[in-house]
C-alpha atoms as a PDB file:
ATOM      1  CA  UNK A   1       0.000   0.000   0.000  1.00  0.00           C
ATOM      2  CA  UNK A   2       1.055   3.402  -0.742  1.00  0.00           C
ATOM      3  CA  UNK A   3       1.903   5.550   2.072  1.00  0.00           C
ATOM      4  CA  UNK A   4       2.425   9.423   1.018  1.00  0.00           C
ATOM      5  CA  UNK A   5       4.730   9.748   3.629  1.00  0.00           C
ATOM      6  CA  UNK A   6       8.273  10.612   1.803  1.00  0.00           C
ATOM      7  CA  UNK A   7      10.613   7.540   3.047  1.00  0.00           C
ATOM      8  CA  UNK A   8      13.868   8.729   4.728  1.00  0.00           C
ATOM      9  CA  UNK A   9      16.632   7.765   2.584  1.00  0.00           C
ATOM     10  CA  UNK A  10      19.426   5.174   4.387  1.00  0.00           C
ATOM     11  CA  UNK A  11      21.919   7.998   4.693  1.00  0.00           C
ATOM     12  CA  UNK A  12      22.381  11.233   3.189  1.00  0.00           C
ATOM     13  CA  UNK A  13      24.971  10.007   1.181  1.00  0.00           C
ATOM     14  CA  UNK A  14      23.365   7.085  -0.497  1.00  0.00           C
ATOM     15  CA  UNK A  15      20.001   7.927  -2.197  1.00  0.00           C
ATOM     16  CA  UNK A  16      17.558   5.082  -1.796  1.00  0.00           C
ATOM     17  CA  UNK A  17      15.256   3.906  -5.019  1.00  0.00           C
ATOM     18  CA  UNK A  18      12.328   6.355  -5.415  1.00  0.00           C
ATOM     19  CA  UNK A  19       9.312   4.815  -3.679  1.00  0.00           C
ATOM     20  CA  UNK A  20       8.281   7.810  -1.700  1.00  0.00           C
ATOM     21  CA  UNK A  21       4.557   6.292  -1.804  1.00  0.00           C
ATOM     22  CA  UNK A  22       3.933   3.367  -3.227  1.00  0.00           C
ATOM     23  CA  UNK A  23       1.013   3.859  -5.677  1.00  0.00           C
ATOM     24  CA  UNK A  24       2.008   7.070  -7.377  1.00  0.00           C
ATOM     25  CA  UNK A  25       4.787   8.904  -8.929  1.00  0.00           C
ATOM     26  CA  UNK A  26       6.087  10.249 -11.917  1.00  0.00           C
ATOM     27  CA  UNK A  27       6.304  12.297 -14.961  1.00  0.00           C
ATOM     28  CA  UNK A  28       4.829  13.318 -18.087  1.00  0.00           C
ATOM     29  CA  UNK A  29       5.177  11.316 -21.562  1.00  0.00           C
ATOM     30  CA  UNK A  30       8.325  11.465 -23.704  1.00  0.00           C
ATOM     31  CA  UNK A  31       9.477   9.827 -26.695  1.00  0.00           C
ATOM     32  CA  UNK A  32      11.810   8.077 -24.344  1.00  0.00           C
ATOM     33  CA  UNK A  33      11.295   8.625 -20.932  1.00  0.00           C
ATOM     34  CA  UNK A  34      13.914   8.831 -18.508  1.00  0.00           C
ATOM     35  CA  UNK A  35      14.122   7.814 -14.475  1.00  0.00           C
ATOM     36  CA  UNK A  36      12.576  10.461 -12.135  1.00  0.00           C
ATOM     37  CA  UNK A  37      15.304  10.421  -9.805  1.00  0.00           C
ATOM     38  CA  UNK A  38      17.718  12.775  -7.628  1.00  0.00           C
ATOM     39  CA  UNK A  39      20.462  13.914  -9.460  1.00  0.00           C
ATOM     40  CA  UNK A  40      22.386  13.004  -6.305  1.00  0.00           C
ATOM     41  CA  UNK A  41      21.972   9.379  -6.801  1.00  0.00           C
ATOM     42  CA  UNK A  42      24.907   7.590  -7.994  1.00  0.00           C
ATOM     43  CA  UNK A  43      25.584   7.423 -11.881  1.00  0.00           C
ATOM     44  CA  UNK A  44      25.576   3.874 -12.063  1.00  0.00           C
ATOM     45  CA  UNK A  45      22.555   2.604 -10.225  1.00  0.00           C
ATOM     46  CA  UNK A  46      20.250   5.545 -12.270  1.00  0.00           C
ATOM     47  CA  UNK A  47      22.068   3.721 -15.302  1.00  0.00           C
ATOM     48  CA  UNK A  48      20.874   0.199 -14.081  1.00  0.00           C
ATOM     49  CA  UNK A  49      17.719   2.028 -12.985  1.00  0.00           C
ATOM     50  CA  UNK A  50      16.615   3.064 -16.754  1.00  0.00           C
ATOM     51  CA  UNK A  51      17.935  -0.454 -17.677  1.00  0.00           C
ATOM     52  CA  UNK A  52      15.090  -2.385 -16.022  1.00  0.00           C
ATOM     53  CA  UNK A  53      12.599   0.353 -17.109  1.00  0.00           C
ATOM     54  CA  UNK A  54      13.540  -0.107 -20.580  1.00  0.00           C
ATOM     55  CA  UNK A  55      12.758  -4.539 -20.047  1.00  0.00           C
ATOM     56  CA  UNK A  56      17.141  -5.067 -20.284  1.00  0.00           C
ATOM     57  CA  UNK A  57      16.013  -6.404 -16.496  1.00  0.00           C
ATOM     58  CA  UNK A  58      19.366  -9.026 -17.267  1.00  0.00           C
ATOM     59  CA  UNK A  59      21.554  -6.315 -17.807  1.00  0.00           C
ATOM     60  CA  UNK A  60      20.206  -3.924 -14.911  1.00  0.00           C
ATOM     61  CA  UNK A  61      20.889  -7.062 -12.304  1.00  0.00           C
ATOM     62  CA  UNK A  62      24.632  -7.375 -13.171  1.00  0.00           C
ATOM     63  CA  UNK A  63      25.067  -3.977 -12.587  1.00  0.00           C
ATOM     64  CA  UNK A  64      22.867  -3.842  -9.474  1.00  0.00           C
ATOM     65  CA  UNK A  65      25.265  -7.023  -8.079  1.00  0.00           C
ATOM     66  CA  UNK A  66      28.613  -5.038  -8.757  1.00  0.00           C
ATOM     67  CA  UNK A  67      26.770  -2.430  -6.622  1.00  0.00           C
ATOM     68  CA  UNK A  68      26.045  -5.242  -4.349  1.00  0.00           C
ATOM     69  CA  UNK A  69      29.851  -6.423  -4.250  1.00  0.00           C
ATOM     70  CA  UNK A  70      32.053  -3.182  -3.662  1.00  0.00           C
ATOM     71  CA  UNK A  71      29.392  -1.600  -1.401  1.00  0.00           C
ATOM     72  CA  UNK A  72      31.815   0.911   1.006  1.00  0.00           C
ATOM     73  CA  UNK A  73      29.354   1.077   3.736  1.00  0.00           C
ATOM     74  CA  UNK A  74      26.376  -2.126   5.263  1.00  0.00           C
ATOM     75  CA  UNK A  75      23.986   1.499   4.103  1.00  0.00           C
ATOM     76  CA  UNK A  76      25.368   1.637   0.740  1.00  0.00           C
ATOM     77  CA  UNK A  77      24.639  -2.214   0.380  1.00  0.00           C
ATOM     78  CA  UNK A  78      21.091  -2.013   1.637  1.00  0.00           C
ATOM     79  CA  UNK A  79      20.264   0.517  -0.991  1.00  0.00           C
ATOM     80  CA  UNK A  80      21.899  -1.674  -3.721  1.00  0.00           C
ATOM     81  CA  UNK A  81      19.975  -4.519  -2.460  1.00  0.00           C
ATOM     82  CA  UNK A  82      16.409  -2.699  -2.549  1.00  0.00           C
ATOM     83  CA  UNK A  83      17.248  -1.593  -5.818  1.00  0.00           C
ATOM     84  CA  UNK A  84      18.252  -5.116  -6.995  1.00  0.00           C
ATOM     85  CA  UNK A  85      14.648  -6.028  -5.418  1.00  0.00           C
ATOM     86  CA  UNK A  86      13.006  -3.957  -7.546  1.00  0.00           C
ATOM     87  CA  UNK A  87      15.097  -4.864 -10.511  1.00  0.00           C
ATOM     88  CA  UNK A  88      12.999  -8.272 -10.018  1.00  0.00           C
ATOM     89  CA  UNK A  89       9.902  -6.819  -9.526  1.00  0.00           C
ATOM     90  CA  UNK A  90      10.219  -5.485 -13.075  1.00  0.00           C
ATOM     91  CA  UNK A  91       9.843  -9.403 -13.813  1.00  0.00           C
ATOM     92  CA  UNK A  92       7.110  -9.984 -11.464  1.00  0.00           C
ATOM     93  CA  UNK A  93       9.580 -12.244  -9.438  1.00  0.00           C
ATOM     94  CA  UNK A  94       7.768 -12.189  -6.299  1.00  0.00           C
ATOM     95  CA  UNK A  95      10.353 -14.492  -4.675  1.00  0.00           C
ATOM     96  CA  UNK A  96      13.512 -12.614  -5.454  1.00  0.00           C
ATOM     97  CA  UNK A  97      11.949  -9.429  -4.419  1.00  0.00           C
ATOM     98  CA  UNK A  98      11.455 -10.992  -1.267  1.00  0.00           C
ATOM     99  CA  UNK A  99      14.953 -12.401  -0.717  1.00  0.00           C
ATOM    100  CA  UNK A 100      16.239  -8.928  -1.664  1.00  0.00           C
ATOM    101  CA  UNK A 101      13.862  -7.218   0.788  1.00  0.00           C
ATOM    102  CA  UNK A 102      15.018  -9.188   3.445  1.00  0.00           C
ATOM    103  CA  UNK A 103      18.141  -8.170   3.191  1.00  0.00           C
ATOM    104  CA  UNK A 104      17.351  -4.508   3.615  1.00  0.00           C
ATOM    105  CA  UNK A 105      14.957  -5.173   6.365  1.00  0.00           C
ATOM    106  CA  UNK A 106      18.104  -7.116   8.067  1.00  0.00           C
ATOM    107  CA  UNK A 107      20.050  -3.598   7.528  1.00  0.00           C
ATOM    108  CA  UNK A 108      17.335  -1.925   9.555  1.00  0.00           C
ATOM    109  CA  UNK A 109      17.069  -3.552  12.415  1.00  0.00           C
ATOM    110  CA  UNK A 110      20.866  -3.398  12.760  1.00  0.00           C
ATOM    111  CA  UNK A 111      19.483   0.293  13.322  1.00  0.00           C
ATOM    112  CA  UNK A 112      17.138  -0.075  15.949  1.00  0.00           C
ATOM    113  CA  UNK A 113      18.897   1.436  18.759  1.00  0.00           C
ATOM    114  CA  UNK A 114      20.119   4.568  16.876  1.00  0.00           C
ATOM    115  CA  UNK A 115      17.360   5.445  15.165  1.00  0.00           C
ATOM    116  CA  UNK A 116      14.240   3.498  16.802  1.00  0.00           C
ATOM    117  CA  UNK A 117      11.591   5.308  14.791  1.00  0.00           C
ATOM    118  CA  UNK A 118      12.571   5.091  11.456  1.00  0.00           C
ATOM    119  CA  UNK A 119      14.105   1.517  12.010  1.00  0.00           C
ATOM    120  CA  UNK A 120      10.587   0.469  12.726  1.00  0.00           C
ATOM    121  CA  UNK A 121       9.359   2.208  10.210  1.00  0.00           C
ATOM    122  CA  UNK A 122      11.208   1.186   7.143  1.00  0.00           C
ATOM    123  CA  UNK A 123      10.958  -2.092   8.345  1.00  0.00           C
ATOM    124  CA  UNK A 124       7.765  -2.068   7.367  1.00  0.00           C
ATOM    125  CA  UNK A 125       7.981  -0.001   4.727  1.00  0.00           C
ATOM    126  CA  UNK A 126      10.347  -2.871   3.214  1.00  0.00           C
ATOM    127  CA  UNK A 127       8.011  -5.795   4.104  1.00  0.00           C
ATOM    128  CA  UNK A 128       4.856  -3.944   2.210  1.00  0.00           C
ATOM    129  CA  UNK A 129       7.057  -2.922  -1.138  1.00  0.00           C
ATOM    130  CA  UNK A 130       7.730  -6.867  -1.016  1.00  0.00           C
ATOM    131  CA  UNK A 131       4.318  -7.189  -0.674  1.00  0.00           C
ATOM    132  CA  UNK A 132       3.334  -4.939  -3.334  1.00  0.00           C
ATOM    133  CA  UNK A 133       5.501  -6.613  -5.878  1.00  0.00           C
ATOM    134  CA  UNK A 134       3.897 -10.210  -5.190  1.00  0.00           C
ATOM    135  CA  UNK A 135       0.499  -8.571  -5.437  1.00  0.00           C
ATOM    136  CA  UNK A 136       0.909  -7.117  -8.817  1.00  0.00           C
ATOM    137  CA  UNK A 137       2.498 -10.984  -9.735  1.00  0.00           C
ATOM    138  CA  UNK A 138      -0.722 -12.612  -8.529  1.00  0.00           C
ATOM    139  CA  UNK A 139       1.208 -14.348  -5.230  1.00  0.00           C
ATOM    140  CA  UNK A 140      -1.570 -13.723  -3.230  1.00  0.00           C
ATOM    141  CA  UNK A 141      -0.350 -16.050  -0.445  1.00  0.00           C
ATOM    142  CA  UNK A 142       3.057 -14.452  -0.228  1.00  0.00           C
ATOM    143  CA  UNK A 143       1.490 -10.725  -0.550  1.00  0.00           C
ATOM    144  CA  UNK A 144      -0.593 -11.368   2.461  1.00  0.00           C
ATOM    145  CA  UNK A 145       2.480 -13.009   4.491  1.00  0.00           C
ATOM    146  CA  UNK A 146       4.366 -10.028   3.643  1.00  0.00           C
ATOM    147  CA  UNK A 147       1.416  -7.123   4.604  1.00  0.00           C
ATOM    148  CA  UNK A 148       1.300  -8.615   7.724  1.00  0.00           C
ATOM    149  CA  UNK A 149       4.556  -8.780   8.881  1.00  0.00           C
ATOM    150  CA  UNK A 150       4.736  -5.228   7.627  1.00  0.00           C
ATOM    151  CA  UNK A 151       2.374  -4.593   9.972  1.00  0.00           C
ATOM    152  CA  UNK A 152       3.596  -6.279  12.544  1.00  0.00           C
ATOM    153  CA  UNK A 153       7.237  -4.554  12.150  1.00  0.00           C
ATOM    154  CA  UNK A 154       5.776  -1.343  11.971  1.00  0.00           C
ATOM    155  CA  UNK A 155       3.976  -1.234  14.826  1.00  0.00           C
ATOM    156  CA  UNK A 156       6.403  -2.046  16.497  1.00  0.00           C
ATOM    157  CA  UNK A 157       7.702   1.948  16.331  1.00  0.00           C
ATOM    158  CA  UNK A 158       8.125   3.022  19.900  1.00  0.00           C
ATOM    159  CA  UNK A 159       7.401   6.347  21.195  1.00  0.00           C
ATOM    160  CA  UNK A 160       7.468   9.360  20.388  1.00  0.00           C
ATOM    161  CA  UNK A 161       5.414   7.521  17.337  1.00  0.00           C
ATOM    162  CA  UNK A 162       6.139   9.048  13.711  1.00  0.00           C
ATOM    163  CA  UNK A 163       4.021   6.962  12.273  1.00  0.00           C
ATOM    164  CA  UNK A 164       0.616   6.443  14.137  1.00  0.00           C
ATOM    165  CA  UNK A 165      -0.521   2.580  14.704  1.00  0.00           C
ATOM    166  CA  UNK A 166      -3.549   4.116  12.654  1.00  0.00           C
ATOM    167  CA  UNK A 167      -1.711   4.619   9.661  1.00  0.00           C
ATOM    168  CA  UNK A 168      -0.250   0.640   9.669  1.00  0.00           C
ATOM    169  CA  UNK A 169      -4.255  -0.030  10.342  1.00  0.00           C
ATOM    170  CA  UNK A 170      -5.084   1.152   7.331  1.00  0.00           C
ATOM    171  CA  UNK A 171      -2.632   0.276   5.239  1.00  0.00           C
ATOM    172  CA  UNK A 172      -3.547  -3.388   6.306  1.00  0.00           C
ATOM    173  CA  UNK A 173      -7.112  -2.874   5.588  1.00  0.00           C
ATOM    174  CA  UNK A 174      -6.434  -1.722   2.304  1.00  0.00           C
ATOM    175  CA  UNK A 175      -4.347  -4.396   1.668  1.00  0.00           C
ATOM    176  CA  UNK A 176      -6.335  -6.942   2.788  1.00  0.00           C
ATOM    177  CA  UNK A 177      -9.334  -5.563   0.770  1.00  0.00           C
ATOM    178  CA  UNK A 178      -7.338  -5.846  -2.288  1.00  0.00           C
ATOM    179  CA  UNK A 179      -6.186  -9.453  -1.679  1.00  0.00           C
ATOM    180  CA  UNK A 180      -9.708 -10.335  -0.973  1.00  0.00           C
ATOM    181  CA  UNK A 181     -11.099  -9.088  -4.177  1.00  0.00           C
ATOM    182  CA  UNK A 182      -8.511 -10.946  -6.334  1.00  0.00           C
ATOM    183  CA  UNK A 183     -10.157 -14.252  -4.289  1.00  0.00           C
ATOM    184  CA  UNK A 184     -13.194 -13.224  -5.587  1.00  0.00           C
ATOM    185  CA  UNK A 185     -14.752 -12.596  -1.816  1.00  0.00           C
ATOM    186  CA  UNK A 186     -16.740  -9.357  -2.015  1.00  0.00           C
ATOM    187  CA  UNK A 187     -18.021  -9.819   1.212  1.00  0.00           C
ATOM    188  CA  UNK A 188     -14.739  -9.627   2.955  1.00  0.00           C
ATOM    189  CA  UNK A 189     -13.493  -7.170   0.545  1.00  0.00           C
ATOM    190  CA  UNK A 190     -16.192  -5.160   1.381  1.00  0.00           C
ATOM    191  CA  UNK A 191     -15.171  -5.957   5.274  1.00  0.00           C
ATOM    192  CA  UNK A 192     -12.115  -4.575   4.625  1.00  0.00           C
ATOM    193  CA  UNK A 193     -13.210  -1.569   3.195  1.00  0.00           C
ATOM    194  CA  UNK A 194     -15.339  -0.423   6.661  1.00  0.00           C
ATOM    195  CA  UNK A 195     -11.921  -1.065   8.540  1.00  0.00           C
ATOM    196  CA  UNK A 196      -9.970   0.969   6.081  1.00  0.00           C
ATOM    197  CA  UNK A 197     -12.813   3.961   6.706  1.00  0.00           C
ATOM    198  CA  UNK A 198     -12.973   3.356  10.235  1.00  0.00           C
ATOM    199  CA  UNK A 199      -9.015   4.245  10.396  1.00  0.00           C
ATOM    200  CA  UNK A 200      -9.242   6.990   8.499  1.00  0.00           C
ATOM    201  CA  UNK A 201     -12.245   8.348  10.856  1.00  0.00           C
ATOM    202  CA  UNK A 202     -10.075   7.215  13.945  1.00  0.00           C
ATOM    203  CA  UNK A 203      -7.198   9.966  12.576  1.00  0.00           C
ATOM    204  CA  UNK A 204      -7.958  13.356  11.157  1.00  0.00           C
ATOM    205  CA  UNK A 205      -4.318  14.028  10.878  1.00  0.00           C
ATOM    206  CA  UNK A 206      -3.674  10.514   8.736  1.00  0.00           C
ATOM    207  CA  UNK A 207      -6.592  10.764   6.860  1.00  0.00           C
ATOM    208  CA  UNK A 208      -5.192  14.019   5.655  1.00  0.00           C
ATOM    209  CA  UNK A 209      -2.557  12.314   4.090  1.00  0.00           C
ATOM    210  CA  UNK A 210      -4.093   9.269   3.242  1.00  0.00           C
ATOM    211  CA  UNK A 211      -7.368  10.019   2.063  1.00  0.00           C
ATOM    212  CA  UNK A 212      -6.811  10.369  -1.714  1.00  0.00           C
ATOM    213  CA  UNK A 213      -5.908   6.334  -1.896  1.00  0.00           C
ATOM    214  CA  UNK A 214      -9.107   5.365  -0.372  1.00  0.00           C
ATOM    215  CA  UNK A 215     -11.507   5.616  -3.446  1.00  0.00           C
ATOM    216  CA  UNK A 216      -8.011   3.450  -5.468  1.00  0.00           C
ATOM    217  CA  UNK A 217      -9.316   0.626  -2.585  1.00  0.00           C
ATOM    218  CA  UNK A 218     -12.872   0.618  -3.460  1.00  0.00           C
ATOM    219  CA  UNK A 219     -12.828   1.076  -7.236  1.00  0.00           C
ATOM    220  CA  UNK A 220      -9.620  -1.751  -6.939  1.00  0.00           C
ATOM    221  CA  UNK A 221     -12.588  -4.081  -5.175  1.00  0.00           C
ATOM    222  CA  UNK A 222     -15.082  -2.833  -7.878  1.00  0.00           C
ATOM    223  CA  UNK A 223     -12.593  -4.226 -10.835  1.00  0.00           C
ATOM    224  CA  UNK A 224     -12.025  -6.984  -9.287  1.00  0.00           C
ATOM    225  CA  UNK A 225     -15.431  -8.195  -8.061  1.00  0.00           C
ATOM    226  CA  UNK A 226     -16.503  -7.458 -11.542  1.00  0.00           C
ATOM    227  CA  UNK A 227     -18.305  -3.927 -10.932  1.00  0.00           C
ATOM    228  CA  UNK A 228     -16.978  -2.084 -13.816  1.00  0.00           C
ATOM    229  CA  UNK A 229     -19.577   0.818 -13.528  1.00  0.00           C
ATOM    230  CA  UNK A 230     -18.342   1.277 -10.041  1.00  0.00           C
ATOM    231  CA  UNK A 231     -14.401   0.846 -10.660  1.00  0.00           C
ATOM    232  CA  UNK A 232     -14.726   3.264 -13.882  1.00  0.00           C
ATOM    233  CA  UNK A 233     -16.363   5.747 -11.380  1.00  0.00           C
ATOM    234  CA  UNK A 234     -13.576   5.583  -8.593  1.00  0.00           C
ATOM    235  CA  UNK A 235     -10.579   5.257 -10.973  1.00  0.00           C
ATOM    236  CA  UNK A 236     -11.456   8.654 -11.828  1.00  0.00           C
ATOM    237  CA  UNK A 237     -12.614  10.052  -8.789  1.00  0.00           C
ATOM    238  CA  UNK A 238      -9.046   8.746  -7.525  1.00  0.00           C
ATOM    239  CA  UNK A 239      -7.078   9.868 -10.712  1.00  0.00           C
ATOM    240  CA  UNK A 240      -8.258  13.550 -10.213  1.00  0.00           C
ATOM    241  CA  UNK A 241      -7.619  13.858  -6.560  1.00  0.00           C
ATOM    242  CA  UNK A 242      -4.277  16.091  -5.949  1.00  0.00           C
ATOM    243  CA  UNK A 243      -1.609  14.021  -5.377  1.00  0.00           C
ATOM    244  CA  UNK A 244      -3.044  11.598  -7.874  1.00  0.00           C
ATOM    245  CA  UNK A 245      -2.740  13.018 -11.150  1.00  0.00           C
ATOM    246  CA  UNK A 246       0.368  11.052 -12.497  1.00  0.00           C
ATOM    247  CA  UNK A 247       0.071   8.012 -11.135  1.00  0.00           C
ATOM    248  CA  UNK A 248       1.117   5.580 -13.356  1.00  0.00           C
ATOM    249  CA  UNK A 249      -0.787   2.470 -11.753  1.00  0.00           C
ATOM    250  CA  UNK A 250      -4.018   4.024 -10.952  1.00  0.00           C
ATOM    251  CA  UNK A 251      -4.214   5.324 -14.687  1.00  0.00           C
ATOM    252  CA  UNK A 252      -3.288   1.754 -15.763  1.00  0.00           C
ATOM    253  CA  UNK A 253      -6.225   0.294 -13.494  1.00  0.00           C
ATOM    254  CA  UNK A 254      -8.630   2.583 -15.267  1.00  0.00           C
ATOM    255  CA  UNK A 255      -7.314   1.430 -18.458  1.00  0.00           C
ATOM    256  CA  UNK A 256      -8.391  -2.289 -17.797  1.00  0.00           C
ATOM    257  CA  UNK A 257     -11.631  -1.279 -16.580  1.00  0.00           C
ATOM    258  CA  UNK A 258     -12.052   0.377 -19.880  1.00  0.00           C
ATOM    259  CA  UNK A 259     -10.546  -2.761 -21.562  1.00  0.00           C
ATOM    260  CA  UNK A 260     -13.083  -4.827 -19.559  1.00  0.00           C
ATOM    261  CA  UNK A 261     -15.725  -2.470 -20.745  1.00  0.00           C
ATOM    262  CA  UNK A 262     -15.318  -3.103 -24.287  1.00  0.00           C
ATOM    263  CA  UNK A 263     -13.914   0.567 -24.446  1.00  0.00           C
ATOM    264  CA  UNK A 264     -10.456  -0.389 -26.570  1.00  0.00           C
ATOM    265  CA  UNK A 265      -9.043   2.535 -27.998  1.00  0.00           C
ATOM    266  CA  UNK A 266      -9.927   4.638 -24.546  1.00  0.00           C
ATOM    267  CA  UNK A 267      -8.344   1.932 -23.112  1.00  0.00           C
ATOM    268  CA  UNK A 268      -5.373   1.749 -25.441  1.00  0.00           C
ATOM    269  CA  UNK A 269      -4.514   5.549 -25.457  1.00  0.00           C
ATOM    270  CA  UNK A 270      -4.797   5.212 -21.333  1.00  0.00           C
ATOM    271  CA  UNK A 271      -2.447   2.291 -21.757  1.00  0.00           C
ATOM    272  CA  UNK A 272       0.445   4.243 -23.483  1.00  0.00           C
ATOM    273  CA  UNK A 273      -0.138   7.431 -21.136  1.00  0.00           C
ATOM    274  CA  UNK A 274       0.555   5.536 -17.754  1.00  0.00           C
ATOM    275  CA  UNK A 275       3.429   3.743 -19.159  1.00  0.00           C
ATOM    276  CA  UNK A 276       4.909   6.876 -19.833  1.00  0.00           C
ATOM    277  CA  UNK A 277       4.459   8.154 -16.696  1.00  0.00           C
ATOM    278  CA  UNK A 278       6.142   4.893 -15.288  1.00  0.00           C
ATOM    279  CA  UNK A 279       9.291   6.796 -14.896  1.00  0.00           C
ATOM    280  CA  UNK A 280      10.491   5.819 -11.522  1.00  0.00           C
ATOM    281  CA  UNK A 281      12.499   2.267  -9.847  1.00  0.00           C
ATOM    282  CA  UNK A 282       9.493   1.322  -7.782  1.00  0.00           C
ATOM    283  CA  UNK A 283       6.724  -1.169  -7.800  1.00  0.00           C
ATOM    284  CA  UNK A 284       4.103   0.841  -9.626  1.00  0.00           C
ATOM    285  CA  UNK A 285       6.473   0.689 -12.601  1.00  0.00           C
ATOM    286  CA  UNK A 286       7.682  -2.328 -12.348  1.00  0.00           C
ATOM    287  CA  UNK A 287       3.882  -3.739 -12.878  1.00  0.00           C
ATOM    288  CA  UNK A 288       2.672  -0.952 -15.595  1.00  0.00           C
ATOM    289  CA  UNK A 289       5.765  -0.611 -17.828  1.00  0.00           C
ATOM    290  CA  UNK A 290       5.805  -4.614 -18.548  1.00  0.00           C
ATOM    291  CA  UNK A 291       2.368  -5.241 -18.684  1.00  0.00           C
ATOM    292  CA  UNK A 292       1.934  -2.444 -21.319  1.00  0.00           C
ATOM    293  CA  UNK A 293       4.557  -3.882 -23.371  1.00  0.00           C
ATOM    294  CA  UNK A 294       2.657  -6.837 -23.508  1.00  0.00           C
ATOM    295  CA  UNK A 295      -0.970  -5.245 -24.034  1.00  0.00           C
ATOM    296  CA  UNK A 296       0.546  -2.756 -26.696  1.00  0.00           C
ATOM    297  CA  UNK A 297       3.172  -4.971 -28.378  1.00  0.00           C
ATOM    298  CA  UNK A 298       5.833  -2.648 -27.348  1.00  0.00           C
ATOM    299  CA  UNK A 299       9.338  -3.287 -27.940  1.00  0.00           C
ATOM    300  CA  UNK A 300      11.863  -3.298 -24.895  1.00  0.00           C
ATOM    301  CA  UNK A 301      14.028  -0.125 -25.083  1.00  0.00           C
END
C-alpha cells in the first residue's frame, strides 16, 4: 500500500530507489522517458535504474550485483539490495523481491537502537514494497504473508510515534481488501473496506494524508469483483484527486476497466499514457511498464 509519507533515505549520502509512496509517482510522456530520480543518486545505479525500465532487467541485475559487491558502507549495500529487489519486480519475481527485501529489512534492524523510529518504520515499509511486488504478480499467499509482517514490524515503532498505529491499520485494511477481491470474496473485501474507513475516521491528521488512496481501494474491489460501472467511477474520482494526477498504476487500473468495458481505444490511449508516466524504480512501474509492453506490443528499449 502506498503511504504518502516521503521515506527517509538510508543515509544522506546514499540515495535510496524512489518509492516515496507506493502507488504514485512520476512524470509526463516522452518519446523516451527517462528515471525520475535525484540527481544526487549515484551514476551507475540511475544507469541500471533506466535499464530495467527499458525490459534489459538481465543487464540492470549485473550492474545492481557489482553495486552489491564493492558496497563501502552495510547502508550503501542495503540501498543496492532494494534496488536489486526492484530490478525483479520489473519481472514480477515475487520471490527474489522478497529475498532482496530481506536483506534490507536485516540492515534496519541493525538500526534499531540509533534510530528506533525510522528503524521500525522502514521495516515495514520494506516488508509492504515486497508485498506490493507479489500482489501485482498474482502471489496472493506471499502478498498477504508479507502485509502482515509489515504490519507487525511497523507497529512495532516506539514512542514518540512518527508513524501512528492508525496509519499501519489502514494500510492493512487496504491491503487486505485488495487481496480479498482478487479471491473473488466481495463480502470480505467489502469488510475490509469499513476497517480501512474506520481508520481513516479514527485519525484526522492521517486521513489528511491518506485520504486520496481510499476511493483506489474501493474502485480496486469494484474491478475486481466485476463492478466495472463502479471501478470506472472511482478510478477517476481517484485519478483527479491532488496528489493523484500522475500516477502511473491508478491510470493503468482505469485502463483495464475500460478494456473490460469493451472501451479499446480509450483503453489503449490510457495504456500508453501511464506507461509513460512509469518513470520511476518502484513497484508501480515495475507492474505498468511490462504489462503495457505486452498489451501494446511494445518493444523493450
Amino acid at each position: 500500500m502506498i503511504s504518502p509519507l516521503h521515506l527517509r533515505g538510508i543515509t544522506s549520502a546514499v540515495v535510496m530507489i524512489a518509492a516515496a509512496s507506493l502507488a504514485p509517482d512520476v512524470m509526463t510522456a516522452q518519446a523516451a522517458p527517462r528515471m525520475a530520480v535525484p540527481a544526487a543518486m549515484p551514476a551507475a545505479m540511475r544507469e541500471a535504474s533506466q535499464l530495467d525500465l527499458r525490459g534489459e532487467t538481465k543487464q540492470a541485475r549485473v550492474m545492481f550485483q557489482k553495486m552489491i559487491d564493492s558496497a563501502p558502507t552495510p547502508a550503501a549495500k542495503a540501498a543496492a539490495q532494494r534496488a536489486m529487489a526492484m530490478s525483479y519486480a520489473f519481472d514480477r519475481d515475487c520471490a527474489n523481491t522478497v529475498k532482496y527485501e530481506s536483506m534490507v529489512i536485516a540492515y534496519w534492524a541493525t538500526r534499531e537502537q540509533a534510530e528506533p523510529q525510522n528503524a521500525f518504520y522502514q521495516q515495514g515499509e520494506m516488508a509492504n514494497e515486497a508485498a506490493r511486488v507479489c500482489i501485482d504478480a498474482g502471489d496472493l499467499a506471499a502478498a498477504e504473508q508479507w502485509y502482515r509482517k509489515g504490519y507487525e514490524l511497523g507497529v512495532k515503532e516506539p514512542a514518540p510515534q512518527t508513524h501512528p498505529k492508525s496509519l499501519w491499520d489502514y494500510r492493512l485494511a487496504h491491503a487486505l481488501g485488495r487481496l480479498a477481491a482478487r479471491k473473488g470474496d466481495k463480502a470480505e473485501a467489502e469488510r475490509q473496506i469499513a476497517n480501512a474507513r474506520r481508520a481513516l475516521e479514527s485519525d484526522t491528521a492521517m486521513a489528511a494524508q491518506q485520504e486520496r488512496f481510499f476511493p483506489y481501494l474501493v474502485g480496486y474491489v469494484a474491478l475486481y469483483t466485476n463492478d466495472l460501472p463502479t471501478a470506472e467511477a472511482q478510478f477517476t474520482k481517484a485519478i483527479a484527486l491532488r496528489g493523484n494526477e500522475k500516477d502511473p498504476f491508478m491510470h493503468a487500473l482505469l485502463a483495464i476497466t475500460y478494456e473490460r468495458m469493451g472501451r479499446t481505444g480509450e483503453a489503449n490511449a490510457l495504456y500508453r499514457k501511464a506507461y509513460d508516466m512509469a518513470t520511476s524504480h518502484n513497484p508501480p512501474s515495475a507492474f505498468v511498464r511490462p504489462m503495457v509492453r505486452e498489451k501494446l506490443g511494445l518493444a523493450a528499449g
